[in-house]
PDB file of N, CA and C in Angstrom:
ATOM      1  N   UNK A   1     -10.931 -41.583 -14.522  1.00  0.00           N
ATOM      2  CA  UNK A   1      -9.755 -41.599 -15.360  1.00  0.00           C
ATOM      3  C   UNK A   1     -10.171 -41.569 -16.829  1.00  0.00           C
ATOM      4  N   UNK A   2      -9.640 -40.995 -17.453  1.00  0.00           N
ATOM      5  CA  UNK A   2      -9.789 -41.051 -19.154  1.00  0.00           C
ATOM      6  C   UNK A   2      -9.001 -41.930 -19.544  1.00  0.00           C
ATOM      7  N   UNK A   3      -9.685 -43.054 -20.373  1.00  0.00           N
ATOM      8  CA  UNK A   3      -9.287 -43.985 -20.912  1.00  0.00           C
ATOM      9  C   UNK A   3      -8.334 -43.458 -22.114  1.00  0.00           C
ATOM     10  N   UNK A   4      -9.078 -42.955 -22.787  1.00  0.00           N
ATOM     11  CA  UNK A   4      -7.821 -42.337 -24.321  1.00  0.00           C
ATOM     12  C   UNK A   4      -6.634 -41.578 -23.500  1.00  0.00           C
ATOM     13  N   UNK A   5      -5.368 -42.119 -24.245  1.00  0.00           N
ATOM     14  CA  UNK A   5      -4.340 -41.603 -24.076  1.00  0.00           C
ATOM     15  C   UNK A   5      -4.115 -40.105 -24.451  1.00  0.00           C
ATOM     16  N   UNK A   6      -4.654 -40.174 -25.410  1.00  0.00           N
ATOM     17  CA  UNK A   6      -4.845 -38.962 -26.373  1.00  0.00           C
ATOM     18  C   UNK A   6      -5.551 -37.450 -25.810  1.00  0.00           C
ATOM     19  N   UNK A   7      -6.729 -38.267 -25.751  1.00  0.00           N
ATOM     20  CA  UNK A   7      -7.623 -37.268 -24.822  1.00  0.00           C
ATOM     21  C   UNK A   7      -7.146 -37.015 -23.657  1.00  0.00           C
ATOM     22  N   UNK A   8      -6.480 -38.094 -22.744  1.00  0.00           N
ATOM     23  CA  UNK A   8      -6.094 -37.917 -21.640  1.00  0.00           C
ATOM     24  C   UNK A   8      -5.000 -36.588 -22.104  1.00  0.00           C
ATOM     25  N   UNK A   9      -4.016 -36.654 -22.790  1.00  0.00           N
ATOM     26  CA  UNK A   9      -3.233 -35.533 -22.705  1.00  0.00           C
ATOM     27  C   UNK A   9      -3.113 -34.572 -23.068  1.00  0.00           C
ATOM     28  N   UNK A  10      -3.886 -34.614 -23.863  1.00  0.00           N
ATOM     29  CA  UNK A  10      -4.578 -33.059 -24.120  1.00  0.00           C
ATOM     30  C   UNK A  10      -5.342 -32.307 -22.720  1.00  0.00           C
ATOM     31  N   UNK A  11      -6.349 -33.284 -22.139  1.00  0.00           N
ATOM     32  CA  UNK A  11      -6.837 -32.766 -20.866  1.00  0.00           C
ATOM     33  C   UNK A  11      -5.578 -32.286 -19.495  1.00  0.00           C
ATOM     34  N   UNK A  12      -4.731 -32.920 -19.298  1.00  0.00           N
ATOM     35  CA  UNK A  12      -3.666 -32.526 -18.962  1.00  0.00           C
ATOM     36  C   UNK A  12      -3.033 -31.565 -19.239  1.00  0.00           C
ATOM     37  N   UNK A  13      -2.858 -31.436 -20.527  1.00  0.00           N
ATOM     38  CA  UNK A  13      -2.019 -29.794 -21.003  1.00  0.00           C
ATOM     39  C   UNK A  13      -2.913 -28.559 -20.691  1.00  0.00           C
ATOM     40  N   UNK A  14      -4.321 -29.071 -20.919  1.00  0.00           N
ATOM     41  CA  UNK A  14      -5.169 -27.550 -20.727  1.00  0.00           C
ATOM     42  C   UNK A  14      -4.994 -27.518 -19.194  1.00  0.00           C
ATOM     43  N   UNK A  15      -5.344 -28.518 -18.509  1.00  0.00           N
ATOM     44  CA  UNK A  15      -5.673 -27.949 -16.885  1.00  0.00           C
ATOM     45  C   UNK A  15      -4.093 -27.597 -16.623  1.00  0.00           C
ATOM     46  N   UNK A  16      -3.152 -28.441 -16.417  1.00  0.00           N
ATOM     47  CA  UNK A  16      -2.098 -27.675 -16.654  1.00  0.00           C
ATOM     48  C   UNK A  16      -1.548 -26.141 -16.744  1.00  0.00           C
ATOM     49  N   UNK A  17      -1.947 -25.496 -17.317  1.00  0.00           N
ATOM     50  CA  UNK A  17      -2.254 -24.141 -18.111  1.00  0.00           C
ATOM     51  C   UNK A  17      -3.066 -23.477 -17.158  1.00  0.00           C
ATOM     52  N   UNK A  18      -4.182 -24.403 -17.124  1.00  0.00           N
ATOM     53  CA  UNK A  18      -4.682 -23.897 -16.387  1.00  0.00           C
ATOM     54  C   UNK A  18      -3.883 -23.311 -15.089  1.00  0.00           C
ATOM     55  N   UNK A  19      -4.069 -24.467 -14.304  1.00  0.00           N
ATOM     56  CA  UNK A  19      -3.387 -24.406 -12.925  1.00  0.00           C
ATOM     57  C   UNK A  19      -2.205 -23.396 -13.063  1.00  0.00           C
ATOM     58  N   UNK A  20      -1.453 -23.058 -13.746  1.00  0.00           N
ATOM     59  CA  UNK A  20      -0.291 -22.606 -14.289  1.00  0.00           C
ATOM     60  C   UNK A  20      -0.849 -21.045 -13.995  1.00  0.00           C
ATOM     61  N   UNK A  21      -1.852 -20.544 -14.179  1.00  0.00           N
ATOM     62  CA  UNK A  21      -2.296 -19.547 -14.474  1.00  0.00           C
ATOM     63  C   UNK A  21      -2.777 -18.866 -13.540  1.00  0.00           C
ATOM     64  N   UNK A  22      -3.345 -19.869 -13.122  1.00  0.00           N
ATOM     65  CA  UNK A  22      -4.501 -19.570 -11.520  1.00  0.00           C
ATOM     66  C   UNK A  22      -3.242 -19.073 -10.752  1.00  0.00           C
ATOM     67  N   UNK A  23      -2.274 -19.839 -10.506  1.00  0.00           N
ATOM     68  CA  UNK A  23      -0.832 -19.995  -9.349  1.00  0.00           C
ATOM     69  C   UNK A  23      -0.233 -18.752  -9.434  1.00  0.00           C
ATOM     70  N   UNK A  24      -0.268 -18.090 -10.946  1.00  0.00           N
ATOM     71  CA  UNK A  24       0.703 -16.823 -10.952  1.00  0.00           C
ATOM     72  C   UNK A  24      -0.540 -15.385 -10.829  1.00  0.00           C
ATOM     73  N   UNK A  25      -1.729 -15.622 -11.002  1.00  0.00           N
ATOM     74  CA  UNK A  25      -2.444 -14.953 -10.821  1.00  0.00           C
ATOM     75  C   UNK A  25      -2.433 -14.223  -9.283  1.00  0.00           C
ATOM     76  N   UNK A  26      -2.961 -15.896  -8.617  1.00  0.00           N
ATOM     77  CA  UNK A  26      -2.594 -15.362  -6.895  1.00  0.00           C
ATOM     78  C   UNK A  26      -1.628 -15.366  -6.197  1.00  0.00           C
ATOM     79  N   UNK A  27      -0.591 -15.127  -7.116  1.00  0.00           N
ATOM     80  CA  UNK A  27       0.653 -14.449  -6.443  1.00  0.00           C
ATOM     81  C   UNK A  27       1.021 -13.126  -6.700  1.00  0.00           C
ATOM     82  N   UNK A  28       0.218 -12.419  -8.197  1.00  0.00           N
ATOM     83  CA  UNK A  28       0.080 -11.173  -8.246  1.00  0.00           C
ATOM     84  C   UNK A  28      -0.700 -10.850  -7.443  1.00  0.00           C
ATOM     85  N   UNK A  29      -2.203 -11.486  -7.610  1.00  0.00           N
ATOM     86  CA  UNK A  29      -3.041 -10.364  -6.837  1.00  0.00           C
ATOM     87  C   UNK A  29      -3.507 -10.104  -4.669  1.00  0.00           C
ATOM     88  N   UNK A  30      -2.599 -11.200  -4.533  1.00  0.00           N
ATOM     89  CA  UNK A  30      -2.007 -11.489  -3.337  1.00  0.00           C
ATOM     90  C   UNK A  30      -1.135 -11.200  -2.564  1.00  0.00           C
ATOM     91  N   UNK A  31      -0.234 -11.091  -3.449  1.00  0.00           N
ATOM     92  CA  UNK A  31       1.256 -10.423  -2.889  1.00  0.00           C
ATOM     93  C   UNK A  31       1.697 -11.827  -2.069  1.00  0.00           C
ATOM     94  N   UNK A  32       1.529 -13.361  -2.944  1.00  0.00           N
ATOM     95  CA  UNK A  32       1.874 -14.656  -1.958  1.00  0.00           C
ATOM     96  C   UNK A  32       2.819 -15.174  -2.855  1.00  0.00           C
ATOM     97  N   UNK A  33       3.724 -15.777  -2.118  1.00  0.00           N
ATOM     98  CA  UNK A  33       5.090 -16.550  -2.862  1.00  0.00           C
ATOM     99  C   UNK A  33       4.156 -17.841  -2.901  1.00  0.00           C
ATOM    100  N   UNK A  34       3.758 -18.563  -4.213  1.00  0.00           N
ATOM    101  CA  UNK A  34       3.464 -19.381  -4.917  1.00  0.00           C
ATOM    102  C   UNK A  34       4.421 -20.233  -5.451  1.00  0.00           C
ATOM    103  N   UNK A  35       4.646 -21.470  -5.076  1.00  0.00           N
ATOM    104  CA  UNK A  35       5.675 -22.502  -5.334  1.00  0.00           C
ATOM    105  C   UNK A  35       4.575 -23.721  -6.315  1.00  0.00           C
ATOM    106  N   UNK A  36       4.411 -24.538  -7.585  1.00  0.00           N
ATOM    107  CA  UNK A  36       3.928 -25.139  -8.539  1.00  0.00           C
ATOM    108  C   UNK A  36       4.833 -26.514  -8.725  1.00  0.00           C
ATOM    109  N   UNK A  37       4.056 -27.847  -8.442  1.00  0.00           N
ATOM    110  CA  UNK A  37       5.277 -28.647  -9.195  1.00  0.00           C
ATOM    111  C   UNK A  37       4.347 -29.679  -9.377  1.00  0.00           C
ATOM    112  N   UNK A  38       4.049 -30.011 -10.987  1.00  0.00           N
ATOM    113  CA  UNK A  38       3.743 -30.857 -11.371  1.00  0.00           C
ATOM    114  C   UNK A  38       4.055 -32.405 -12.187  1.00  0.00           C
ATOM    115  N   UNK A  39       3.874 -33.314 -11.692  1.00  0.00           N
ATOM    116  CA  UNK A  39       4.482 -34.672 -12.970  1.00  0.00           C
ATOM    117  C   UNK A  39       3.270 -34.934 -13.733  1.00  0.00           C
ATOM    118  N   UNK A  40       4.057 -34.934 -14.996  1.00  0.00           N
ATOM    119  CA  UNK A  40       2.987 -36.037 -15.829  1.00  0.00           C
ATOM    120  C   UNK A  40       2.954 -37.542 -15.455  1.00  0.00           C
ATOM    121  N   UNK A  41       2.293 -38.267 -16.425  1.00  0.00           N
ATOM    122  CA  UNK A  41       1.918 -39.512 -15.851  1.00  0.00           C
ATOM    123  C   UNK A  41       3.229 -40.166 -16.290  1.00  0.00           C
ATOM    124  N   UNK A  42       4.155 -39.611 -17.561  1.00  0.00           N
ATOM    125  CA  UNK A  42       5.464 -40.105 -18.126  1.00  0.00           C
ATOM    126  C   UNK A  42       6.477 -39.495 -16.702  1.00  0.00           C
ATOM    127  N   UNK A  43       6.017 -38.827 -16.123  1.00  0.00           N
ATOM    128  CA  UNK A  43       7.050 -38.259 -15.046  1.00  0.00           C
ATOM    129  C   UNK A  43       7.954 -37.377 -15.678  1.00  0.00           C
ATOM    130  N   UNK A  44       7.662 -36.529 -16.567  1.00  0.00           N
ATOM    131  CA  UNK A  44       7.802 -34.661 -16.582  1.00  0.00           C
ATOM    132  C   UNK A  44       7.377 -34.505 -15.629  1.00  0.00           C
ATOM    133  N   UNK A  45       8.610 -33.211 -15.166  1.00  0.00           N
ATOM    134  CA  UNK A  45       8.495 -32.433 -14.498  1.00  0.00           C
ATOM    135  C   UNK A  45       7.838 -30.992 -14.896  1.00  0.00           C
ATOM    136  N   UNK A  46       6.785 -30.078 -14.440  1.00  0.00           N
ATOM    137  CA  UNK A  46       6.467 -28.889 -14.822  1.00  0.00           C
ATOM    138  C   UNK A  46       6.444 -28.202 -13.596  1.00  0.00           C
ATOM    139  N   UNK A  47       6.595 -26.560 -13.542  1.00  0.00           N
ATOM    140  CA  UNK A  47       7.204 -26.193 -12.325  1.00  0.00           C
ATOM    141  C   UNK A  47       6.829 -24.728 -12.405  1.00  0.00           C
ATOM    142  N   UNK A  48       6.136 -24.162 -11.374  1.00  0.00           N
ATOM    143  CA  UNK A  48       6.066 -22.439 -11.115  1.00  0.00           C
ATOM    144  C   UNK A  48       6.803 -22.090  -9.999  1.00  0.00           C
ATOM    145  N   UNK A  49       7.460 -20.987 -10.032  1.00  0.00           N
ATOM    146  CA  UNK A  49       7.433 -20.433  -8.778  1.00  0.00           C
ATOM    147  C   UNK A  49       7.400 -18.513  -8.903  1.00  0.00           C
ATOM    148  N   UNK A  50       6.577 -18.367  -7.766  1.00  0.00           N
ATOM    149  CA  UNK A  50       6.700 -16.965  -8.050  1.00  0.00           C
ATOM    150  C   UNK A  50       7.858 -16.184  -7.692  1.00  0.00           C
ATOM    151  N   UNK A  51       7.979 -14.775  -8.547  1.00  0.00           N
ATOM    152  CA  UNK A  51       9.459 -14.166  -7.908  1.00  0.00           C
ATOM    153  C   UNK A  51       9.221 -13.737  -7.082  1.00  0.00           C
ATOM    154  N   UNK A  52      10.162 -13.403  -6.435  1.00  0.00           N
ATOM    155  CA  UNK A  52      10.591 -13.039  -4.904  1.00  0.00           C
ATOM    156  C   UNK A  52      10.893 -11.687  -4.764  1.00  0.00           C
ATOM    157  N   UNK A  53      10.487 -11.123  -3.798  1.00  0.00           N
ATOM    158  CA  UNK A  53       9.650  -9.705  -3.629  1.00  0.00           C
ATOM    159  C   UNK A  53      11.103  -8.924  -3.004  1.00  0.00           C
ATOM    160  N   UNK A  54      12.136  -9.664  -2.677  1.00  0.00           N
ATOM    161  CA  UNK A  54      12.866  -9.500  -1.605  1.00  0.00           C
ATOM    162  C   UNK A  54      13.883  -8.757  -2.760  1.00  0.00           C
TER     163      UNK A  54
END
């Protein structure tokens, strides 16, 4: 766990982003319905989903 609050949320926003990225990536290069749902530690909600092909 990261003790700094600070640091802690900054590290959060990048992987975040991260993850955010990776999720829509392999739903392009996949052709996979990708569903994303993340809380912060305040309990935000952050959320992907891929569109629907249909």
């Amino acid at each position: 766990r990261i003790e700094n609050s600070t640091n802690r949320q900054v590290t959060f926003s990048k992987r975040r982003n991260g993850i955010m990225k990776k999720a829509k990536e392999i739903s392009v290069l996949c052709d996979a319905q990708v569903s994303l749902v993340i809380f912060s530690s305040l309990g935000k909600m952050f959320e992907y989903c891929s569109p629907s092909t249909t």
